[in-house]
C-alpha atoms as a PDB file:
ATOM      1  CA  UNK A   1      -3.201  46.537  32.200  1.00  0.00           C
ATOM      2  CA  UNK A   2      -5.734  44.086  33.139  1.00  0.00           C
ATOM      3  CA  UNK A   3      -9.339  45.928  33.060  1.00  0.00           C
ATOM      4  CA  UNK A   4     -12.401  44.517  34.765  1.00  0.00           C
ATOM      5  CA  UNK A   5     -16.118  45.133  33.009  1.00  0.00           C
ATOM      6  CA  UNK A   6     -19.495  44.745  33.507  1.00  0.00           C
ATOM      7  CA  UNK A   7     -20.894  43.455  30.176  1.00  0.00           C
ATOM      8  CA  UNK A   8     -24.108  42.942  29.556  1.00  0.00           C
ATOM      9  CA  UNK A   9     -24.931  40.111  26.695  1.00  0.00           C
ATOM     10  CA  UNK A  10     -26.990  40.745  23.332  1.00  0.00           C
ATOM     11  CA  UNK A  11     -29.616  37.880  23.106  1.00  0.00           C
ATOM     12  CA  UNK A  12     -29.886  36.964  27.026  1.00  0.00           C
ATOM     13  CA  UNK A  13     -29.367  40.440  28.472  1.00  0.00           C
ATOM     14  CA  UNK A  14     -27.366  39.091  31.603  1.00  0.00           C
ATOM     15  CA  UNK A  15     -24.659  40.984  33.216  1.00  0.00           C
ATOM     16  CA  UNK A  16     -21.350  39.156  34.036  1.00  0.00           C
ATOM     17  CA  UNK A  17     -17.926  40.794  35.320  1.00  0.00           C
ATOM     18  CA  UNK A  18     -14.797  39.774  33.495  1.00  0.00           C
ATOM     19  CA  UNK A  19     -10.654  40.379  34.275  1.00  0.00           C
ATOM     20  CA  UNK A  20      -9.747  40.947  30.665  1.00  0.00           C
ATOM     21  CA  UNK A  21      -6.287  40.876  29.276  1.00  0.00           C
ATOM     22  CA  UNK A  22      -6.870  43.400  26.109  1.00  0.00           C
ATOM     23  CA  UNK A  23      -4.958  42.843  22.903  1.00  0.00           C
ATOM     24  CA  UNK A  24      -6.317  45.836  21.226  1.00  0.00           C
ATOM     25  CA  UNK A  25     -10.061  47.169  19.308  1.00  0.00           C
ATOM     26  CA  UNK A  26     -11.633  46.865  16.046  1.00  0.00           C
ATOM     27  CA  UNK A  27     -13.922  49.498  14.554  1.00  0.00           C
ATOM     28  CA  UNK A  28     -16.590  49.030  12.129  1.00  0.00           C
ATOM     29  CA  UNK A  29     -20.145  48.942  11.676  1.00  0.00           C
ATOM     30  CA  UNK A  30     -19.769  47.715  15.558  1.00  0.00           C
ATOM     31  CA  UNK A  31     -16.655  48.195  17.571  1.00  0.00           C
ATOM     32  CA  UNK A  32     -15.188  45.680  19.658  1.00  0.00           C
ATOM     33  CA  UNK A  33     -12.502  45.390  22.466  1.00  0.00           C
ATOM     34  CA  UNK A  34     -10.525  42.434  21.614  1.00  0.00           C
ATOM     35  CA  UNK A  35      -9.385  40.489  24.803  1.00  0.00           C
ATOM     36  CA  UNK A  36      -8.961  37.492  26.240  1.00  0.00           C
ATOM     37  CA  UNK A  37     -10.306  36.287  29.762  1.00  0.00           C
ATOM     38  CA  UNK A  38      -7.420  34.629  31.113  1.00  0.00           C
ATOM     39  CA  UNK A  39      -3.965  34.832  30.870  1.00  0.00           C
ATOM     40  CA  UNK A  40      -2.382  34.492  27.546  1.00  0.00           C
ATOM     41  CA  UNK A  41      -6.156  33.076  26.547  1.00  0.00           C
ATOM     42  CA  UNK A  42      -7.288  32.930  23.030  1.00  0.00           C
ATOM     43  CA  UNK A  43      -9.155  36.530  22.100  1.00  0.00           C
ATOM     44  CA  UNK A  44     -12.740  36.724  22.396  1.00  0.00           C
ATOM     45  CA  UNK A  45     -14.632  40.050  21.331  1.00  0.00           C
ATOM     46  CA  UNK A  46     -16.711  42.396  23.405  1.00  0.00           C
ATOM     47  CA  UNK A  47     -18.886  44.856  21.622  1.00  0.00           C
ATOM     48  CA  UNK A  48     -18.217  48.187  23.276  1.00  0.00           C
ATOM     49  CA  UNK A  49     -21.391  49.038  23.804  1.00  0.00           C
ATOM     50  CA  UNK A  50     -21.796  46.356  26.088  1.00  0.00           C
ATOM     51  CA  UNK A  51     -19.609  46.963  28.309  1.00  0.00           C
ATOM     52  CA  UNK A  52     -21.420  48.678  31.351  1.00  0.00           C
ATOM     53  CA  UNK A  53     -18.479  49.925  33.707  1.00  0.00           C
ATOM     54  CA  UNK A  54     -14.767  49.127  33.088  1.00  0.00           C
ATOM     55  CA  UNK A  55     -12.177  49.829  35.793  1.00  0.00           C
ATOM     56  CA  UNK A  56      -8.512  49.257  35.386  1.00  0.00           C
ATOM     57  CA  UNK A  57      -6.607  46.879  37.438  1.00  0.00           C
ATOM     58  CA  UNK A  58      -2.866  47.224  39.458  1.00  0.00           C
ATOM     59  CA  UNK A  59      -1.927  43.818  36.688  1.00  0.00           C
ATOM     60  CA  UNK A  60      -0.175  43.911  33.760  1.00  0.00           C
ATOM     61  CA  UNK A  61      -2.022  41.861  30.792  1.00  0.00           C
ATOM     62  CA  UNK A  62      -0.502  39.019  29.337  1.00  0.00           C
ATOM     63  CA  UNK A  63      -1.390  38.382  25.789  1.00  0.00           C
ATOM     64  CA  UNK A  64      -0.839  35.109  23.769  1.00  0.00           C
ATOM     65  CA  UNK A  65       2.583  34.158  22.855  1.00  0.00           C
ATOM     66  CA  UNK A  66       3.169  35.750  19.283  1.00  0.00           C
ATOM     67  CA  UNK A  67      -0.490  37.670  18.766  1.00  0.00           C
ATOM     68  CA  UNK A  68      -0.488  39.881  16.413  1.00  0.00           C
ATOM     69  CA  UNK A  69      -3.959  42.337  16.248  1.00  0.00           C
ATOM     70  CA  UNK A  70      -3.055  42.764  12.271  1.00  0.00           C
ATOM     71  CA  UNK A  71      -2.121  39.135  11.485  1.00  0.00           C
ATOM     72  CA  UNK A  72      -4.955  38.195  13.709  1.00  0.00           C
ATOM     73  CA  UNK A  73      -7.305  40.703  11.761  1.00  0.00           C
ATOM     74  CA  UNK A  74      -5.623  39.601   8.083  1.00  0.00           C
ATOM     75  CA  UNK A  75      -7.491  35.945   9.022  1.00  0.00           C
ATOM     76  CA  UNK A  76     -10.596  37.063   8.861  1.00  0.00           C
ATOM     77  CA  UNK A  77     -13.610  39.236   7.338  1.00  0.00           C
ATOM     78  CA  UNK A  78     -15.373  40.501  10.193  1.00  0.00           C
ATOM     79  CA  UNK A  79     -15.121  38.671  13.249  1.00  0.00           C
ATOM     80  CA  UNK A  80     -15.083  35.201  11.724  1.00  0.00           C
ATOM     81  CA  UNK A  81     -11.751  33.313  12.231  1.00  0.00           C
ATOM     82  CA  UNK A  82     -12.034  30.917   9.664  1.00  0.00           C
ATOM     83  CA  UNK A  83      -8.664  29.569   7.126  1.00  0.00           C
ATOM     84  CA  UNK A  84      -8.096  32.322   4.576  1.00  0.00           C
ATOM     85  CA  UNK A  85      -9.339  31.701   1.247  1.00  0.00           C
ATOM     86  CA  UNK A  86      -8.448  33.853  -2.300  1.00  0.00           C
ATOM     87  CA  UNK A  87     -11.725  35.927  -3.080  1.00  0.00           C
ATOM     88  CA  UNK A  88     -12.055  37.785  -5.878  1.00  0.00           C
ATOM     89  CA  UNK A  89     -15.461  40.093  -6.260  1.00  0.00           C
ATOM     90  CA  UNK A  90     -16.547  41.892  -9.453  1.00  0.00           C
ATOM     91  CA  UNK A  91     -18.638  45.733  -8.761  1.00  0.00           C
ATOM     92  CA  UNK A  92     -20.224  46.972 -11.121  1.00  0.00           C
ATOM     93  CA  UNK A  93     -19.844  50.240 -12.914  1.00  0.00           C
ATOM     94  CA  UNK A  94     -22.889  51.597 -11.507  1.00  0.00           C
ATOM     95  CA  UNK A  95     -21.443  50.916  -7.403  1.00  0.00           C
ATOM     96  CA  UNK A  96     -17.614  51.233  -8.519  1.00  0.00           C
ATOM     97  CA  UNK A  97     -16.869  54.339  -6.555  1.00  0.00           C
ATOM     98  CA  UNK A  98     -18.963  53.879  -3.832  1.00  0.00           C
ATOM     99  CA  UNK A  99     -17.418  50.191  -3.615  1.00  0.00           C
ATOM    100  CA  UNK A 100     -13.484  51.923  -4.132  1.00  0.00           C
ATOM    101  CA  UNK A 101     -14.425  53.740  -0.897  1.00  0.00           C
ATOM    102  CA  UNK A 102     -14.383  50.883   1.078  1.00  0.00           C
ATOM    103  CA  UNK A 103     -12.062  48.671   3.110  1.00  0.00           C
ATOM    104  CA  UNK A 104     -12.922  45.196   2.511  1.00  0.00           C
ATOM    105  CA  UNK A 105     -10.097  44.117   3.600  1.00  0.00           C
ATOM    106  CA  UNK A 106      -6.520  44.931   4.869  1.00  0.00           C
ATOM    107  CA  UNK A 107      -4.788  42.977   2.351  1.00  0.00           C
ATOM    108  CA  UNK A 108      -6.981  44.052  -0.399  1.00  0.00           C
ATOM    109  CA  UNK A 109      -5.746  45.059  -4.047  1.00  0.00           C
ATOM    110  CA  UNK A 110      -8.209  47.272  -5.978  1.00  0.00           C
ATOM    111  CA  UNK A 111      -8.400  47.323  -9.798  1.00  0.00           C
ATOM    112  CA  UNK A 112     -10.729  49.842 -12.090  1.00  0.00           C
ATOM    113  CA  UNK A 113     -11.218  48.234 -15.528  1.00  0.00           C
ATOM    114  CA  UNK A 114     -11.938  50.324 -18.786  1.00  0.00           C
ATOM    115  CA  UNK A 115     -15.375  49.018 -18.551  1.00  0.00           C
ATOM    116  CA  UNK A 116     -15.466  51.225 -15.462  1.00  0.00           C
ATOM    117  CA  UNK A 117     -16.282  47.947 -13.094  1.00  0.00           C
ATOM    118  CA  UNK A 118     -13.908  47.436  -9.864  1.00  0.00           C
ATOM    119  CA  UNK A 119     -12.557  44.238  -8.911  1.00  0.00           C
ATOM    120  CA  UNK A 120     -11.718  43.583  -4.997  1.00  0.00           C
ATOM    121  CA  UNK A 121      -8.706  41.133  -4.567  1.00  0.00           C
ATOM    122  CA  UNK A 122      -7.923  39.472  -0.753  1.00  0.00           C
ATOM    123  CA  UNK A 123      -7.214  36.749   1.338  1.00  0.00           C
ATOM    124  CA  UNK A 124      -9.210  36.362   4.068  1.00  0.00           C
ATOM    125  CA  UNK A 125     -11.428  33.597   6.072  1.00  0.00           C
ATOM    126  CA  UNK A 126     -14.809  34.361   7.559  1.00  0.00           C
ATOM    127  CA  UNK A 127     -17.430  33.271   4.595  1.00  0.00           C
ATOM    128  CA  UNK A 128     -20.982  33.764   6.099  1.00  0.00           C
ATOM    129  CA  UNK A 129     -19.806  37.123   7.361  1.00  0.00           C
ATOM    130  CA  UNK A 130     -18.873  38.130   3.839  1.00  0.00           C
ATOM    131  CA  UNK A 131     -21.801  36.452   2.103  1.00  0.00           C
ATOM    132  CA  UNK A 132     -24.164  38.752   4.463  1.00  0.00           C
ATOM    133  CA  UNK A 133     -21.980  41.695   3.201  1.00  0.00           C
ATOM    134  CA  UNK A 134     -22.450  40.788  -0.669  1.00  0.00           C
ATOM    135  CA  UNK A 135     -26.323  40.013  -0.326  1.00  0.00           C
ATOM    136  CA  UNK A 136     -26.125  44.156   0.232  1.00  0.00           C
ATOM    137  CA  UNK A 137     -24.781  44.868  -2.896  1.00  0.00           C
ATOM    138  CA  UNK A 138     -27.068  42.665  -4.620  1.00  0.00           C
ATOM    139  CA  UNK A 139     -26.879  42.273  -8.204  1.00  0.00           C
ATOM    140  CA  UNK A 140     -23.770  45.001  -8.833  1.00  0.00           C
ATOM    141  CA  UNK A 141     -21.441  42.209  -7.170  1.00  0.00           C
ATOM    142  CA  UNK A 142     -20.468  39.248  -8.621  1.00  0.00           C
ATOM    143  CA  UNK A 143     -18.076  36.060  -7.661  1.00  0.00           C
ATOM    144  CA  UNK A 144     -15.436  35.387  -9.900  1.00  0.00           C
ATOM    145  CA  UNK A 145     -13.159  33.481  -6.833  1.00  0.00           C
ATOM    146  CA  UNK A 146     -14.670  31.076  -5.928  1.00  0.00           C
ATOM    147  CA  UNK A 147     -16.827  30.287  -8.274  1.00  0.00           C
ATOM    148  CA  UNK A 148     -20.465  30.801  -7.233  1.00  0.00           C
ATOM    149  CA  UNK A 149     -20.495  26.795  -6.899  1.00  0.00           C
ATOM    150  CA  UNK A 150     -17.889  27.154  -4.436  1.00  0.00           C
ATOM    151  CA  UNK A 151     -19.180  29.637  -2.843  1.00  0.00           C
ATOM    152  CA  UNK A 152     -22.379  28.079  -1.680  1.00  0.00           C
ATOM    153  CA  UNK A 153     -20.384  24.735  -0.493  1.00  0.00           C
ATOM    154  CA  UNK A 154     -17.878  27.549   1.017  1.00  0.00           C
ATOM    155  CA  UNK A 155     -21.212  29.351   2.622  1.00  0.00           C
ATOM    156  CA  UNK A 156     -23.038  26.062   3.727  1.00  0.00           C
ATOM    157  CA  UNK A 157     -20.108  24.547   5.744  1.00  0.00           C
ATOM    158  CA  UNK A 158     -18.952  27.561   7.481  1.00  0.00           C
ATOM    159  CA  UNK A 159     -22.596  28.467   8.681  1.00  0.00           C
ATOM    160  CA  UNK A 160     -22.679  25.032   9.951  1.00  0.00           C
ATOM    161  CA  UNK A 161     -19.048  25.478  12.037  1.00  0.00           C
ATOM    162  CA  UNK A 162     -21.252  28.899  12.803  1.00  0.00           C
ATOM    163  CA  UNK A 163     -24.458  26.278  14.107  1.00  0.00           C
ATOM    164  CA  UNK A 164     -21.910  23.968  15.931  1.00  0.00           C
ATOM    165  CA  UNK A 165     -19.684  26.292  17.288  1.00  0.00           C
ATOM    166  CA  UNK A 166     -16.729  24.427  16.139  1.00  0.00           C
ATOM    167  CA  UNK A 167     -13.056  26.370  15.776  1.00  0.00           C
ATOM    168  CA  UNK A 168     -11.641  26.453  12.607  1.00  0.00           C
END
């Protein structure tokens, strides 16, 4: 069904009411209703806890043609819909269980070596979003796909899309 909500935004703090057509939620460290604002419209998110009053509508909701909530989650890290690229990150022994306890990714393949360090295998766009998430680990993570030279030219242009606002 077609919901209406009062959502209030992050950095401006205005209200604004919205007909959404909901094509499902994400959880993580925020949750999100994924939904678009017209019919068959391309998904936006809406953090959750933003979303003052919701009240659902007599309409049925039309989603794209063909979405998919796990195909359209297997694009990205995060929220960023960038084109997939093959990563390939390195824990250390040290973080190695508390880095197997994580989902990085839906796709990802997890591998313990003898050394006892864990290496994290996906596909997946979104680049700034998952440099933020490395920085945490610090030095127990390293690059091996891309290289860390690809990486920053990776890092630089998709912050810039990020700047622009340009669609991937």
């Amino acid at each position: 069904k077609v919901i209406r909500v009062s959502y209030r935004y992050r950095k401006t703090n205005i209200l604004r009411s919205y007909d959404l057509h909901p094509c499902g939620l994400l959880y993580g460290h925020r949750h999100y209703l994924v939904a678009s604002r017209t019919p068959a419209g391309m998904p936006k998110y809406f953090i959750l806890g933003r979303i003052e009053k919701a009240e659902i509508l007599p309409f049925a909701a039309i989603q794209p043609a063909g979405f998919s909530l796990p195909r359209h989650v297997e694009r990205s890290f995060g929220l960023w819909q960038e084109d997939p690229i093959d990563v390939h990150w390195r824990f250390s022994a040290d973080v190695a269980d508390e880095a197997a306890e994580f989902i990085f990714h839906p796709t990802q393949h997890m591998t313990r070596a003898a050394d006892g360090t864990l290496d994290v295998q996906f596909r997946a766009g979104g680049v700034a979003e998952m440099d933020w998430h490395l920085y945490t680990w610090g030095e127990d993570v390293k690059l091996i796909k891309p290289t860390p030279k690809e990486w920053r030219r990776l890092v630089r242009k998709s912050r810039e899309r990020t700047r622009t606002g340009a669609a991937a």
